[in-house]
Protein backbone atom coordinates (compact mmCIF):
# COMPACT_ATOMS: atom_id res chain seq x y z
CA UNK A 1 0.00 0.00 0.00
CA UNK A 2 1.02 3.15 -1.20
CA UNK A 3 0.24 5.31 1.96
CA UNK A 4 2.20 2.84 4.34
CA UNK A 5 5.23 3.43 2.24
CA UNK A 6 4.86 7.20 2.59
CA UNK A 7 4.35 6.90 5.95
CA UNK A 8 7.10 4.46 7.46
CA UNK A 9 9.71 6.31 5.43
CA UNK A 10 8.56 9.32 6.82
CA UNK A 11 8.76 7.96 10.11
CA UNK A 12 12.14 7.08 9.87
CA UNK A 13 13.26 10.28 8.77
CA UNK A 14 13.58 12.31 11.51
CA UNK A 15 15.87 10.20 13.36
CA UNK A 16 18.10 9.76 9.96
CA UNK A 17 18.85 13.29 9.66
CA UNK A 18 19.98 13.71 12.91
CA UNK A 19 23.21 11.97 11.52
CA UNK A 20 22.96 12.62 8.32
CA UNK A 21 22.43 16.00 7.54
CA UNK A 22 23.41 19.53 9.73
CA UNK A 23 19.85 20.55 10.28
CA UNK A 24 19.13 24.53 10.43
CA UNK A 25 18.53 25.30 13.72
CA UNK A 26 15.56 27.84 12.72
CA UNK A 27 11.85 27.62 13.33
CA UNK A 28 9.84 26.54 10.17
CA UNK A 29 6.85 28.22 8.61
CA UNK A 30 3.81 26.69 9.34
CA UNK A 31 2.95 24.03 7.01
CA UNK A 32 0.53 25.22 3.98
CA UNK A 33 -1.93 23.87 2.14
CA UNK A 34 -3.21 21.42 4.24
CA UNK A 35 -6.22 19.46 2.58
CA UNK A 36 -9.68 19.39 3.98
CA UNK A 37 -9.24 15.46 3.43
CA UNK A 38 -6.83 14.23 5.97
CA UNK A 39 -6.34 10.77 6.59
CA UNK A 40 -5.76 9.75 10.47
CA UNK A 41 -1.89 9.69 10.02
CA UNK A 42 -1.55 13.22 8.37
CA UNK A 43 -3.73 14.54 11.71
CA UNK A 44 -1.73 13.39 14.06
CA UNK A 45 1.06 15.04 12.62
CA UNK A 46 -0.62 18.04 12.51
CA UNK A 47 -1.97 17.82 16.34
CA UNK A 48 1.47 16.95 17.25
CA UNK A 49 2.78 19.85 15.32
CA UNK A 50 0.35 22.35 16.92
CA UNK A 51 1.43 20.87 20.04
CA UNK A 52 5.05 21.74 19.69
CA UNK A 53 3.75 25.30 18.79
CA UNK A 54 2.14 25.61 22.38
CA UNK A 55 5.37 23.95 23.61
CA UNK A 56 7.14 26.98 22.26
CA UNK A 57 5.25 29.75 23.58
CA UNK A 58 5.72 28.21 26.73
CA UNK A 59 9.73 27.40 26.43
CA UNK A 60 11.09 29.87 29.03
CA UNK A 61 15.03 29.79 28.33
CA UNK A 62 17.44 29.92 25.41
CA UNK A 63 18.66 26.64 25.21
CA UNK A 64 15.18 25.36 25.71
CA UNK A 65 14.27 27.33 22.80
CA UNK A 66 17.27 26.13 20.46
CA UNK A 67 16.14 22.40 21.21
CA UNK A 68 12.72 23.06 20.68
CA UNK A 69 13.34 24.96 17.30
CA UNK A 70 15.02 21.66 16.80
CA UNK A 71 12.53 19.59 17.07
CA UNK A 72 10.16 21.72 15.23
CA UNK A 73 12.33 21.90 11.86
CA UNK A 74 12.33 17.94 12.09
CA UNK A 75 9.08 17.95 12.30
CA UNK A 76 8.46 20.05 9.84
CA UNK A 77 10.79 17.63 7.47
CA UNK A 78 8.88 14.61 8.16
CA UNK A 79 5.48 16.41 7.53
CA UNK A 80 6.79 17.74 3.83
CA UNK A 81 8.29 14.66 3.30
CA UNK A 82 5.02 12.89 3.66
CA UNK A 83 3.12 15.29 1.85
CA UNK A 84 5.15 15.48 -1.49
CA UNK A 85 4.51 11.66 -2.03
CA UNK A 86 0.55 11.70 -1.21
CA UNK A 87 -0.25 14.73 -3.20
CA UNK A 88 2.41 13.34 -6.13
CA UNK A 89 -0.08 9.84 -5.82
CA UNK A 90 -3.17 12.13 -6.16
CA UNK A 91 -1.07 14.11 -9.45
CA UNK A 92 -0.39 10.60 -10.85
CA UNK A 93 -4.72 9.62 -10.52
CA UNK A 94 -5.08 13.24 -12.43
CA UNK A 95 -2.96 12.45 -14.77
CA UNK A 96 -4.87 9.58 -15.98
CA UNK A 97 -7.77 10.53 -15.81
CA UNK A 98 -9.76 12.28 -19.22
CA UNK A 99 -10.49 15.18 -18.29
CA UNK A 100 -7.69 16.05 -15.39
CA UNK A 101 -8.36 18.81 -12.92
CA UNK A 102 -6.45 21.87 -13.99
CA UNK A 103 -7.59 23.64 -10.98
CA UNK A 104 -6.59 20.71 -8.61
CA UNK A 105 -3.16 20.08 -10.64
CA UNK A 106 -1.96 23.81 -9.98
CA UNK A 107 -2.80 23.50 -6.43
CA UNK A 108 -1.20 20.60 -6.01
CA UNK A 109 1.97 21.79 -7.60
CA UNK A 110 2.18 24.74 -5.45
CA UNK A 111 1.92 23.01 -2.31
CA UNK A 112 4.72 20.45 -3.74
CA UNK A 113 7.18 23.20 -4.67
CA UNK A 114 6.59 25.41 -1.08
CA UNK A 115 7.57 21.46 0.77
CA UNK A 116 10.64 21.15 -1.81
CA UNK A 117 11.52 24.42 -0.95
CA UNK A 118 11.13 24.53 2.69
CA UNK A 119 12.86 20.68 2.31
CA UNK A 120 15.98 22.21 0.31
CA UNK A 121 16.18 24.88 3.49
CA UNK A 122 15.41 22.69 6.30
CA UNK A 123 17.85 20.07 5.26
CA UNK A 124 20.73 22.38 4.69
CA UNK A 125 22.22 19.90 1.69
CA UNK A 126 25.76 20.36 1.06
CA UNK A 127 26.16 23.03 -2.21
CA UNK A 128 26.59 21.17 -5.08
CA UNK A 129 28.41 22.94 -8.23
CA UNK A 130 25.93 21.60 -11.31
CA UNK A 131 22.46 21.52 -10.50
CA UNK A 132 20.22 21.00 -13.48
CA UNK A 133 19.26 23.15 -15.49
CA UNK A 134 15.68 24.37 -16.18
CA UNK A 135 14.18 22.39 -19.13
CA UNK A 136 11.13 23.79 -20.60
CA UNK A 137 8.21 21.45 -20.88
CA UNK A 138 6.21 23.56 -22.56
CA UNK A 139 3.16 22.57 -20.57
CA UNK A 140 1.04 25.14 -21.82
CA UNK A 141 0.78 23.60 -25.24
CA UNK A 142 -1.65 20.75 -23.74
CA UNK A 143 -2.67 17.75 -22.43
CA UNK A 144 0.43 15.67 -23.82
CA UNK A 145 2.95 18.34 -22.49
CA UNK A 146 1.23 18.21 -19.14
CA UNK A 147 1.48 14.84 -18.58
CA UNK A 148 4.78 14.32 -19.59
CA UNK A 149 5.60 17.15 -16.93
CA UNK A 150 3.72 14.85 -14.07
CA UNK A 151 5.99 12.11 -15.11
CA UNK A 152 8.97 13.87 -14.68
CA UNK A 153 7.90 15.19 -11.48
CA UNK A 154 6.74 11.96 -10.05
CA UNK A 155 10.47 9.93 -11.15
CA UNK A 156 12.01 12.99 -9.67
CA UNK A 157 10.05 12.66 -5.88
CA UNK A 158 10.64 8.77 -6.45
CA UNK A 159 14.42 9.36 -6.41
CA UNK A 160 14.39 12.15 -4.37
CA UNK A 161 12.58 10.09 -1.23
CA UNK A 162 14.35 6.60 -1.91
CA UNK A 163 17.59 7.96 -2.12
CA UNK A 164 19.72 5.65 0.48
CA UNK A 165 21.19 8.67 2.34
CA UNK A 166 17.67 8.70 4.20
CA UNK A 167 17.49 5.09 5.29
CA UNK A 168 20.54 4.65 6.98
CA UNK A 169 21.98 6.71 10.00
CA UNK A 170 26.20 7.40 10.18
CA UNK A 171 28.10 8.74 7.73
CA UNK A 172 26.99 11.09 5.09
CA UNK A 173 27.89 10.44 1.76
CA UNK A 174 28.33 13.19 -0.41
CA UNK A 175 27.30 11.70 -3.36
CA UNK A 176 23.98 10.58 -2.57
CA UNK A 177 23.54 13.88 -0.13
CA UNK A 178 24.77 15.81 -3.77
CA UNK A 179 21.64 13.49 -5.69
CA UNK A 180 19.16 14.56 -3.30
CA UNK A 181 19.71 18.27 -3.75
CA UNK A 182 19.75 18.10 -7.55
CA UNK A 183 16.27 15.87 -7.10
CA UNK A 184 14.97 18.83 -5.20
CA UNK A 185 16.10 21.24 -7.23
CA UNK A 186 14.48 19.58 -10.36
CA UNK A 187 10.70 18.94 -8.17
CA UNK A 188 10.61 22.62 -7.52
CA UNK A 189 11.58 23.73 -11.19
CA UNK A 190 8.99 20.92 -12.66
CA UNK A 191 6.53 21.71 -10.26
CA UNK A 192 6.67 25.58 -10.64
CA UNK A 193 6.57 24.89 -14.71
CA UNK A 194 3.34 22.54 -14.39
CA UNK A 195 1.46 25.16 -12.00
CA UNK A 196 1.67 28.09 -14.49
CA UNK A 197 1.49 25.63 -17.91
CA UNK A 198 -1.83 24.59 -15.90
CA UNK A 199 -3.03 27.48 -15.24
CA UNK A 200 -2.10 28.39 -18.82
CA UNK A 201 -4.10 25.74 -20.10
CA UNK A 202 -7.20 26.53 -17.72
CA UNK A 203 -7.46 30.16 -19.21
CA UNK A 204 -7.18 28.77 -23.01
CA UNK A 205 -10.49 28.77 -24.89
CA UNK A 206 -12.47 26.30 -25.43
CA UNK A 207 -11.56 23.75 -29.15
């Protein structure tokens, strides 16, 4: 099952990085675009997020801050790590369907590219000299284009969230920590490209 996947690497996550990757020691935004639909697992961690909010108002010293800003950025991690695979599974359903859900699609893009974003800060990847390059998929020119564009997007999440570097605590390894920035870097350029090729599409006329 799909969602169990999602879930147990999510789970693992947090206690990866704590090896693996220098975290930034900063507090997170808030995470955006939550869906009216959540299942029972994507509540929890939002009540335990909103938790650690109260749990922050209340933190009286410094350090007690630090640690708690901590905790809050790896939270914040595991939640966009989550939600970048179940709202890629509901892209990949729109994508095959006959008439797919412009509105939906550029929605869902948005809220992909502001995890990959906050991701690429919170993770504080190692700079890498070549990222790729921008490729224009042209998703304005139709249906094709625009699912060509989900492809790309979902292969580039796939690799992105099974990349070894996140299932195994000790040493990092600079190649694979060097592939996961370049995968992020390419979700939030394809995902920026299919929310305004969608949108592009949705204000086309008719035939």
């Amino acid at each position: 099952m799909k969602l169990a996947k999602h879930v147990q690497r999510a789970g693992a996550i947090a206690a990866i990085l704590s090896s693996a990757f220098t975290v930034v020691g900063r507090q997170p935004g808030k995470a955006q675009g939550t869906r009216a639909r959540l299942d029972p697992i994507q509540r929890e961690l939002q009540r335990r997020f909103e938790s650690e909010a109260i749990e922050k108002a209340l933190a009286q010293t410094p350090r007690h801050r630090a640690e708690h800003e901590q905790r809050m950025v790896l939270l914040q991690i595991q939640i966009d790590f989550l939600r970048i695979q179940i709202v890629n599974d509901d892209l990949q359903v729109q994508s095959s369907a006959g008439q797919p859900d412009l509105k939906l699609i550029s929605k869902s893009d948005a809220e992909i590219s502001r995890c990959a974003q906050r991701l690429k800060e919170n993770l504080a990847l190692p700079a890498v000299e070549s990222l790729p390059e921008a490729t224009d998929l042209k998703v304005e020119r139709g249906m094709e284009q625009l699912r060509l564009a989900l492809s790309v997007l979902s292969k580039s999440i796939g690799t992105f969230v099974e990349n070894p570097v996140f299932e195994h605590s000790g040493v990092v390894d600079a190649t694979l920590s060097a592939q996961a920035q370049r995968d992020l870097t390419q979700i939030i350029q394809v995902s920026r490209q299919v929310k305004r090729g969608s949108e592009k599409l949705r204000r086309a006329p008719a035939g």
